[in-house]
Protein backbone atom coordinates (compact mmCIF):
# COMPACT_ATOMS: atom_id res chain seq x y z
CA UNK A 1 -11.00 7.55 -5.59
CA UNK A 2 -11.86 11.21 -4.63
CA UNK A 3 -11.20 12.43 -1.20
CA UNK A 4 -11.69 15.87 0.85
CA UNK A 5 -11.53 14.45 4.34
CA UNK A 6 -8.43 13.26 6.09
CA UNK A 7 -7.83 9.60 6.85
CA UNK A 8 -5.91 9.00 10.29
CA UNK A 9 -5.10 5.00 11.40
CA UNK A 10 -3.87 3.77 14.45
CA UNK A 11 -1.77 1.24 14.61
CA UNK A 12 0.37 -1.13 17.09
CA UNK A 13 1.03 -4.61 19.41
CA UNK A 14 -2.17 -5.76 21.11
CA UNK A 15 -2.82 -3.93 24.41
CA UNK A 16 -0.68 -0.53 23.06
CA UNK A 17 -3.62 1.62 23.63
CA UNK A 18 -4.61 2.41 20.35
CA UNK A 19 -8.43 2.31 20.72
CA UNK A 20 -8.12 4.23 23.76
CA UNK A 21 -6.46 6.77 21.99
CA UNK A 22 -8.44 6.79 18.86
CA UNK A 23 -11.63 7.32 21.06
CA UNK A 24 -9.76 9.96 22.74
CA UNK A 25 -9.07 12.08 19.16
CA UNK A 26 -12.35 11.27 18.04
CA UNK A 27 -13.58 13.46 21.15
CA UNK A 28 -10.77 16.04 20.75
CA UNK A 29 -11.98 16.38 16.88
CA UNK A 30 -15.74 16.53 17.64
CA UNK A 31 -15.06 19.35 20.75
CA UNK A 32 -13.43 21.67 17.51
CA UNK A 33 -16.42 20.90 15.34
CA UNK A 34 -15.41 18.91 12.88
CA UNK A 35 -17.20 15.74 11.42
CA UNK A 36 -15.31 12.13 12.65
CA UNK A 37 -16.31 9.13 11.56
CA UNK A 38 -14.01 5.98 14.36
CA UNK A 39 -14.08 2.98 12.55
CA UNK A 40 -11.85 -0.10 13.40
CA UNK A 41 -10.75 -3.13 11.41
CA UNK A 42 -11.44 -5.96 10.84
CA UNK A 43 -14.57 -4.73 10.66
CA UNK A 44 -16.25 -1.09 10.42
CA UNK A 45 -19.48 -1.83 8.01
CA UNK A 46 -22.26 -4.65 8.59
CA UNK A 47 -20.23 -7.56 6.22
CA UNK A 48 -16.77 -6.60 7.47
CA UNK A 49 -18.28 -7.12 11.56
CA UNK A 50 -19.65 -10.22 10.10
CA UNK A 51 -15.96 -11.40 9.33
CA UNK A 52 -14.22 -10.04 12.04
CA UNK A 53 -16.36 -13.15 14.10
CA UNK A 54 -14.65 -15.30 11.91
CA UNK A 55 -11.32 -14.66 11.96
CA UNK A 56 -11.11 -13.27 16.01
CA UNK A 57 -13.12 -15.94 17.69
CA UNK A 58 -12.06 -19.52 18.46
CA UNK A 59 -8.56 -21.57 17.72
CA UNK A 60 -5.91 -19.99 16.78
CA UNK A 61 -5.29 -22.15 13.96
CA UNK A 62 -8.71 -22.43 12.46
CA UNK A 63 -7.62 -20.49 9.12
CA UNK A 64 -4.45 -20.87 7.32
CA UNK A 65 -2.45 -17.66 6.82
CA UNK A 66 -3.32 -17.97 3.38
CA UNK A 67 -7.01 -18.09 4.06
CA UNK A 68 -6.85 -15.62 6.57
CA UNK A 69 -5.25 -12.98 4.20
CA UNK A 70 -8.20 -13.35 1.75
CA UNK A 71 -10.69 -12.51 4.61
CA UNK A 72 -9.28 -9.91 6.24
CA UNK A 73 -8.62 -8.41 2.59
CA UNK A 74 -12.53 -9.10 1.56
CA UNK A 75 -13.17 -7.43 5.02
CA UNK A 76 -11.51 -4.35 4.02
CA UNK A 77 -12.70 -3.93 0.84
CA UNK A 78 -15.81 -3.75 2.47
CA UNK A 79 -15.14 -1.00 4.68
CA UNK A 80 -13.41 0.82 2.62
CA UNK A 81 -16.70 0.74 -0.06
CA UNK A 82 -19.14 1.27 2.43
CA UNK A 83 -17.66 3.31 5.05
CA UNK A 84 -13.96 4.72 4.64
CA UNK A 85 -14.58 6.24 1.28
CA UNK A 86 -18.06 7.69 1.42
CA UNK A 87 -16.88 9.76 4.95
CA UNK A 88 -13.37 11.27 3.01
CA UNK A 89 -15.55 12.25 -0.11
CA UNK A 90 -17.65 13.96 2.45
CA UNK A 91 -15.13 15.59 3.87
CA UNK A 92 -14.63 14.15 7.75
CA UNK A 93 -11.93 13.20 9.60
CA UNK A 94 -11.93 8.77 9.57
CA UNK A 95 -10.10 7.41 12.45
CA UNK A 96 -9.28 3.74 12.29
CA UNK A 97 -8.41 1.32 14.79
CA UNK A 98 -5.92 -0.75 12.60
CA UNK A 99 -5.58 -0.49 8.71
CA UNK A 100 -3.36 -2.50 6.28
CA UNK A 101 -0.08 -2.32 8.53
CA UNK A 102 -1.94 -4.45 10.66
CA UNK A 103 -2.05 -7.26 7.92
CA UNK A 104 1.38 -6.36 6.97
CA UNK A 105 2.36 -7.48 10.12
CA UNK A 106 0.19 -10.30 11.49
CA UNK A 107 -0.78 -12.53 8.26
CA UNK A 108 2.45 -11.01 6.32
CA UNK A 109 5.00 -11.18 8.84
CA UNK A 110 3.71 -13.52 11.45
CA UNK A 111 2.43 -16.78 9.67
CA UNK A 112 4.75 -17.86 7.25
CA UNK A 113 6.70 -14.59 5.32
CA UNK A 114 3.36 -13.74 3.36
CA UNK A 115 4.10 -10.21 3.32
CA UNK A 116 4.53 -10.10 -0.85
CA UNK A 117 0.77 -11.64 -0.91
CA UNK A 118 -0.68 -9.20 0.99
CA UNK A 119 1.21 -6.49 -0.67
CA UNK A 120 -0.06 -8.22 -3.83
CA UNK A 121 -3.80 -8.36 -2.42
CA UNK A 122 -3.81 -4.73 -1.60
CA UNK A 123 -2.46 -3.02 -4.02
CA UNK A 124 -4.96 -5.25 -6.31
CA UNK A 125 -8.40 -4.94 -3.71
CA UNK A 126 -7.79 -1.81 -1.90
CA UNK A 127 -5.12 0.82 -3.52
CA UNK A 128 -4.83 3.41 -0.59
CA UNK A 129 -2.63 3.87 2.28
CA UNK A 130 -3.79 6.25 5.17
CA UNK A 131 -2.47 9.94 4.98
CA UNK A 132 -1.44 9.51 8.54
CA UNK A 133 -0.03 6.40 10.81
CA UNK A 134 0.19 6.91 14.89
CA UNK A 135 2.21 3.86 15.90
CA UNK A 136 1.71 3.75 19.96
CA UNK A 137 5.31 1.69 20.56
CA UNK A 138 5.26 0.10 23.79
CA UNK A 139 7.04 -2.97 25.62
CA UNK A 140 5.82 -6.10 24.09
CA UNK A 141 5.43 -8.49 27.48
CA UNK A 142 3.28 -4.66 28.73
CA UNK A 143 0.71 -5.04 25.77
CA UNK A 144 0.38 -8.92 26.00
CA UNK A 145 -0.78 -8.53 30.13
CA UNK A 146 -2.92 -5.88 29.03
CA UNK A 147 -4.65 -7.62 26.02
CA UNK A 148 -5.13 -10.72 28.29
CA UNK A 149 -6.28 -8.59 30.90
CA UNK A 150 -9.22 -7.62 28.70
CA UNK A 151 -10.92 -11.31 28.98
CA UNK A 152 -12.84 -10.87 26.24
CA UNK A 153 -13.53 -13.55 23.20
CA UNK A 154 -11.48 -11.94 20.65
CA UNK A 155 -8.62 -13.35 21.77
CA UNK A 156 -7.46 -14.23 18.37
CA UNK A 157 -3.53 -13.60 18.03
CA UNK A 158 -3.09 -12.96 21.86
CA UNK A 159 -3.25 -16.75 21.77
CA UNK A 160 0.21 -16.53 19.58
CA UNK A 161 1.63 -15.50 22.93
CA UNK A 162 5.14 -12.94 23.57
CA UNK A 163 7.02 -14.02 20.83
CA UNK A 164 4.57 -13.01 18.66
CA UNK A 165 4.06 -9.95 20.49
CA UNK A 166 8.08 -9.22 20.27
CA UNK A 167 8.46 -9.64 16.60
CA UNK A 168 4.85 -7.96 16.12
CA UNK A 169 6.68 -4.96 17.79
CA UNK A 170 9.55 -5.28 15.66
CA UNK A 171 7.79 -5.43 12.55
CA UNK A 172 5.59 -2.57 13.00
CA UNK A 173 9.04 -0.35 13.70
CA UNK A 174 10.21 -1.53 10.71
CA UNK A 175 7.11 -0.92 8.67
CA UNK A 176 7.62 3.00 10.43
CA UNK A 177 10.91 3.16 8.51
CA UNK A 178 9.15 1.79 5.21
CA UNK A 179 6.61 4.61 5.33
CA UNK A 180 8.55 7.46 6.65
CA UNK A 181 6.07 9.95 5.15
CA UNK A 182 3.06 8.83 6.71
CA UNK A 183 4.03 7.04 10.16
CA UNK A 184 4.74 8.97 13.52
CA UNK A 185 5.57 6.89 16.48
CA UNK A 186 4.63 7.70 19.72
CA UNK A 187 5.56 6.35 23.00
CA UNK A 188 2.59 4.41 24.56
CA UNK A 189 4.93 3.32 27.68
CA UNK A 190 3.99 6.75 29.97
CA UNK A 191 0.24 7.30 31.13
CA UNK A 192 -2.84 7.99 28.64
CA UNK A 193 -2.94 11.58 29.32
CA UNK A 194 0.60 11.95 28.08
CA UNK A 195 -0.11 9.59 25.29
CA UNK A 196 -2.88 11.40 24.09
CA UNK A 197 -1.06 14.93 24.22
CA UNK A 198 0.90 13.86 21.55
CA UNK A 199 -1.75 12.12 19.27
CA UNK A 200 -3.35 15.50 19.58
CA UNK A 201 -0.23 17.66 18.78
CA UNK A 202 0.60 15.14 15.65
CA UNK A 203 -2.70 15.42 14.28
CA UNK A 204 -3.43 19.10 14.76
CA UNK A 205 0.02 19.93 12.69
CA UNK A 206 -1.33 17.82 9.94
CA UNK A 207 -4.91 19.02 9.76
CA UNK A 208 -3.01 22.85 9.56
């Protein structure tokens, strides 16, 4: 795969404030001029949106882990194909609201020690890792009243409740220390505008 453009994810617990945030650098990038494509995951092209319905929506247990991996790995593939790829060759900035981590830690972590299947999956379906990981870290029980706050229908893996939420945290620090050269962490427990002050200063360093 060829690539010009820069490829930024976001990732983090449910209710860190990583959409927020990834909005907020997609503004910040367009104000300098440059060309952003904000995507998110699962989902991000027309058959990937068509899965994330599936596998955010209704009980909790309607897929095994096993079957769940498969989707969300079919949904990526997808994305990446139709709408990660074709923006780096172009040259633009892609912002995404959760990548691979994200099944790293909820399908590989969460549900039954998976983690060497999706590892497997990716490197097999998908063969990329970002060039740059913001991980907002923030207090587990914080995220969960703020994800349950939202009272929408993708309530999906906020239905796992705070132990979930703990170890989710957990994991993704751990995944930091597995990827030193691509993940920064940031602290998402201070207010947005402080938050986002740092996004900005990570990402400006790296686009230099």
């Amino acid at each position: 795969m060829t690539q010009k453009g820069l490829f930024l994810t976001f990732e983090g617990i449910d209710g860190s404030g990583k959409s927020t945030q990834a909005r907020r650098l997609a503004d910040v990038l367009c104000a300098q001029g440059r060309e952003v494509v904000l995507t998110r995951e699962p989902g991000g092209s027309p058959g990937a949106e068509e899965i994330r319905r599936l596998v955010l929506e209704g009980n909790p247990d309607r897929w095994s882990a096993e079957t769940e991996i498969l989707l969300f790995t079919a949904a990526r593939r997808d994305h990446l194909e139709r709408t990660i790829q074709p923006a780096l060759e172009a040259g633009k900035v892609v912002i995404c609201d959760r990548f691979a981590d994200s099944t790293r830690m909820y399908q590989g972590l969460s549900r039954g020690e998976l983690r060497p299947v999706v590892d497997q999956l990716h490197t097999l379906m998908i063969g990329r890792e970002p060039d740059l990981t913001l991980l907002i870290d923030m207090d587990p029980d914080t995220g969960l009243s703020r994800a349950k706050g939202r009272q929408g229908t993708e309530e999906r893996f906020e239905d796992f409740g705070p132990d979930l939420q703990h170890r989710m945290r957990a994991g993704f620090l751990a995944l930091a220390e597995e990827f030193l050269d691509r993940f920064r962490i940031i602290d998402g427990n201070r207010d947005v505008d402080s938050v986002a002050a740092d996004v900005t200063d990570i990402v400006m360093q790296t686009l230099r």
